[in-house]
C-alpha atoms as a PDB file:
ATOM      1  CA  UNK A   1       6.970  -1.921 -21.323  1.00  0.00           C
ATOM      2  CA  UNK A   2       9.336  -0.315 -18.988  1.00  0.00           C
ATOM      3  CA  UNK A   3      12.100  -0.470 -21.596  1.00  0.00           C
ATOM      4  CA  UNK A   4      10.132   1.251 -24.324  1.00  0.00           C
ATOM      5  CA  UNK A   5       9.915   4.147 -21.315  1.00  0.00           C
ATOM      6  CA  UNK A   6      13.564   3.996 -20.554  1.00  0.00           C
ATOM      7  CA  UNK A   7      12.528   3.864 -16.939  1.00  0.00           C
ATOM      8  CA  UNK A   8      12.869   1.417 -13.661  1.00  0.00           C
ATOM      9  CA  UNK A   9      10.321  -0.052 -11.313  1.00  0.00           C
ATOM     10  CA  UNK A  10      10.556   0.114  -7.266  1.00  0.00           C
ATOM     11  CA  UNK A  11       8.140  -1.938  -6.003  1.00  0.00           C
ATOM     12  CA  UNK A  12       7.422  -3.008  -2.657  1.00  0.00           C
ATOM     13  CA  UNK A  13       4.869  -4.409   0.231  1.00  0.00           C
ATOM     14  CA  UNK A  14       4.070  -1.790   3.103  1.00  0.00           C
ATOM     15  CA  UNK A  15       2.944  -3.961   6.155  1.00  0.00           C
ATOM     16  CA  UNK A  16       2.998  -1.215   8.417  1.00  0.00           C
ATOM     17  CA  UNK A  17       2.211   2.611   7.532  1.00  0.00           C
ATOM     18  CA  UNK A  18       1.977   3.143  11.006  1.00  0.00           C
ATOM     19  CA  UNK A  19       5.667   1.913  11.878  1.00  0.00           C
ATOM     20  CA  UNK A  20       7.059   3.705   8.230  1.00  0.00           C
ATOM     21  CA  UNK A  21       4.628   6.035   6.640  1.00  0.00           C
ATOM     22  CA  UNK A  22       4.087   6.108   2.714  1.00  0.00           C
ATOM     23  CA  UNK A  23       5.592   9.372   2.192  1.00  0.00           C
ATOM     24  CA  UNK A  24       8.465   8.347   3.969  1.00  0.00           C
ATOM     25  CA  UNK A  25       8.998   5.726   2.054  1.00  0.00           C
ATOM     26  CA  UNK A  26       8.402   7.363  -0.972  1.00  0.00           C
ATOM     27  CA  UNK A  27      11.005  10.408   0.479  1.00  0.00           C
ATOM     28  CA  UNK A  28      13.838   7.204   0.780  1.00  0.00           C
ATOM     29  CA  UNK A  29      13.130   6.295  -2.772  1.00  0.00           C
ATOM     30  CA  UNK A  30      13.631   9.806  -4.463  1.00  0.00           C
ATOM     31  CA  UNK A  31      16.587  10.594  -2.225  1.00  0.00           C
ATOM     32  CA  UNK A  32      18.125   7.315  -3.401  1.00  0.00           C
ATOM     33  CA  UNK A  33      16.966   7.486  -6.898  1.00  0.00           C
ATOM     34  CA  UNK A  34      18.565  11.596  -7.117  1.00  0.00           C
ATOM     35  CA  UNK A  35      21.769  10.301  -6.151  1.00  0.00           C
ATOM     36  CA  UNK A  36      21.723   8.266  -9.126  1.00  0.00           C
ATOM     37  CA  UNK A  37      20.793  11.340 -11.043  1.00  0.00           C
ATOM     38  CA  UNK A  38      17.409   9.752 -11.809  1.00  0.00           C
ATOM     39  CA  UNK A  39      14.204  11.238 -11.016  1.00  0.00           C
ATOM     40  CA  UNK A  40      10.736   9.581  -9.790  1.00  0.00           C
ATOM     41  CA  UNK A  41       8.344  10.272 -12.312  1.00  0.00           C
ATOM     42  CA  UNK A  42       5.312   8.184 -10.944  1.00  0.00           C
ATOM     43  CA  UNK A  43       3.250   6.146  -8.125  1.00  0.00           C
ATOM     44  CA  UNK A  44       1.099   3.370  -7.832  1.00  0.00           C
ATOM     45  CA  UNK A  45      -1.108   2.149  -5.246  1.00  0.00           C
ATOM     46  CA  UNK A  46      -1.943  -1.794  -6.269  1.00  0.00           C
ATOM     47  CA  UNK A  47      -4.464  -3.118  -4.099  1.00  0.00           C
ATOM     48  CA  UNK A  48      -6.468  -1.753  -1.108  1.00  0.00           C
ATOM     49  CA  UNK A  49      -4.993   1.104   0.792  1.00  0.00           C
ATOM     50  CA  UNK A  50      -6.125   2.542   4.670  1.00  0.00           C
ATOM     51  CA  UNK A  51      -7.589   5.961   3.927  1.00  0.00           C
ATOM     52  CA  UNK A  52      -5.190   6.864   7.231  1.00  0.00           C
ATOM     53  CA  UNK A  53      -2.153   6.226   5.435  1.00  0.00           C
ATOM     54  CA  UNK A  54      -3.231   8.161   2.369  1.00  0.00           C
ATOM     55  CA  UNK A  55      -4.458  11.459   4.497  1.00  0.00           C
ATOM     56  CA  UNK A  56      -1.393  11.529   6.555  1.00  0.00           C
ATOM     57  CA  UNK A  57       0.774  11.569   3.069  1.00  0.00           C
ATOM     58  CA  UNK A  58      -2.348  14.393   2.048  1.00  0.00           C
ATOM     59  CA  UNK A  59      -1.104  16.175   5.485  1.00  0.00           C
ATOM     60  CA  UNK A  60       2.863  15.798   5.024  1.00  0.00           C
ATOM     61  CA  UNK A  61       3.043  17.087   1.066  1.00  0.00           C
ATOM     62  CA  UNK A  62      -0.031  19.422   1.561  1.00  0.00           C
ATOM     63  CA  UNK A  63       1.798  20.654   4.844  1.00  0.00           C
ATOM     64  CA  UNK A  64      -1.824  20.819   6.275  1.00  0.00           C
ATOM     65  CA  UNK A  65      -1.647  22.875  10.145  1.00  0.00           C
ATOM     66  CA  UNK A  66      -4.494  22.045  12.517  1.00  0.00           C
ATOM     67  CA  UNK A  67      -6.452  19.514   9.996  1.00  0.00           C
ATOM     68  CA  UNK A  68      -8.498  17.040  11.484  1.00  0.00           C
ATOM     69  CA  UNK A  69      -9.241  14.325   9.437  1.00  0.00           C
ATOM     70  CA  UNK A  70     -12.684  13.214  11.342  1.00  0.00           C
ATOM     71  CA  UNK A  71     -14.318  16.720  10.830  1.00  0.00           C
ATOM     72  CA  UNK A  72     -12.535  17.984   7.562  1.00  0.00           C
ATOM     73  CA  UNK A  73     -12.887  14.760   4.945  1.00  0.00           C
ATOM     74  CA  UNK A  74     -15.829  14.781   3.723  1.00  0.00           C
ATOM     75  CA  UNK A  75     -17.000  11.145   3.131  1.00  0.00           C
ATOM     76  CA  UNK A  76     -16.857  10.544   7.386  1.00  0.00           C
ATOM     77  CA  UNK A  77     -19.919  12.559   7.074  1.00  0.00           C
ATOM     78  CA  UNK A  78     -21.654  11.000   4.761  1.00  0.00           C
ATOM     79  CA  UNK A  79     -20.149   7.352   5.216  1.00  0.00           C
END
């Protein structure tokens, strides 16, 4: 399937977003895929993900100031 796309796959296990955040990671990967003149054109979460490591990638590409994720997401209020 990925050769009918003419694309690659990166795939790999985070065991610590805390030590190396997702967007990090995902920042190494397009800086190493553009110097091969290849773009990312996709992401996949497989599996369960801590809704911490998704908000702070929401608050790095968002460039959020001043959010706070306890008062501003709105399923801790209803959770």
């Amino acid at each position: 399937m990925l050769e009918d796309r003419n694309i690659a796959q990166v795939s790999i296990n985070m065991t610590n977003f805390n030590v190396t955040p997702l967007y990090r990671v995902l920042e190494l990967i397009k800086a190493e895929a553009a110097r091969w003149g290849i773009h990312v054109v996709g992401t996949e979460i497989v599996g369960l993900t801590p809704m911490r490591a998704l908000i702070d990638s929401a608050e790095y590409y968002m460039q959020l100031e001043n959010f706070d994720a306890n008062k501003q997401v709105l399923e801790n209020h209803i959770l």
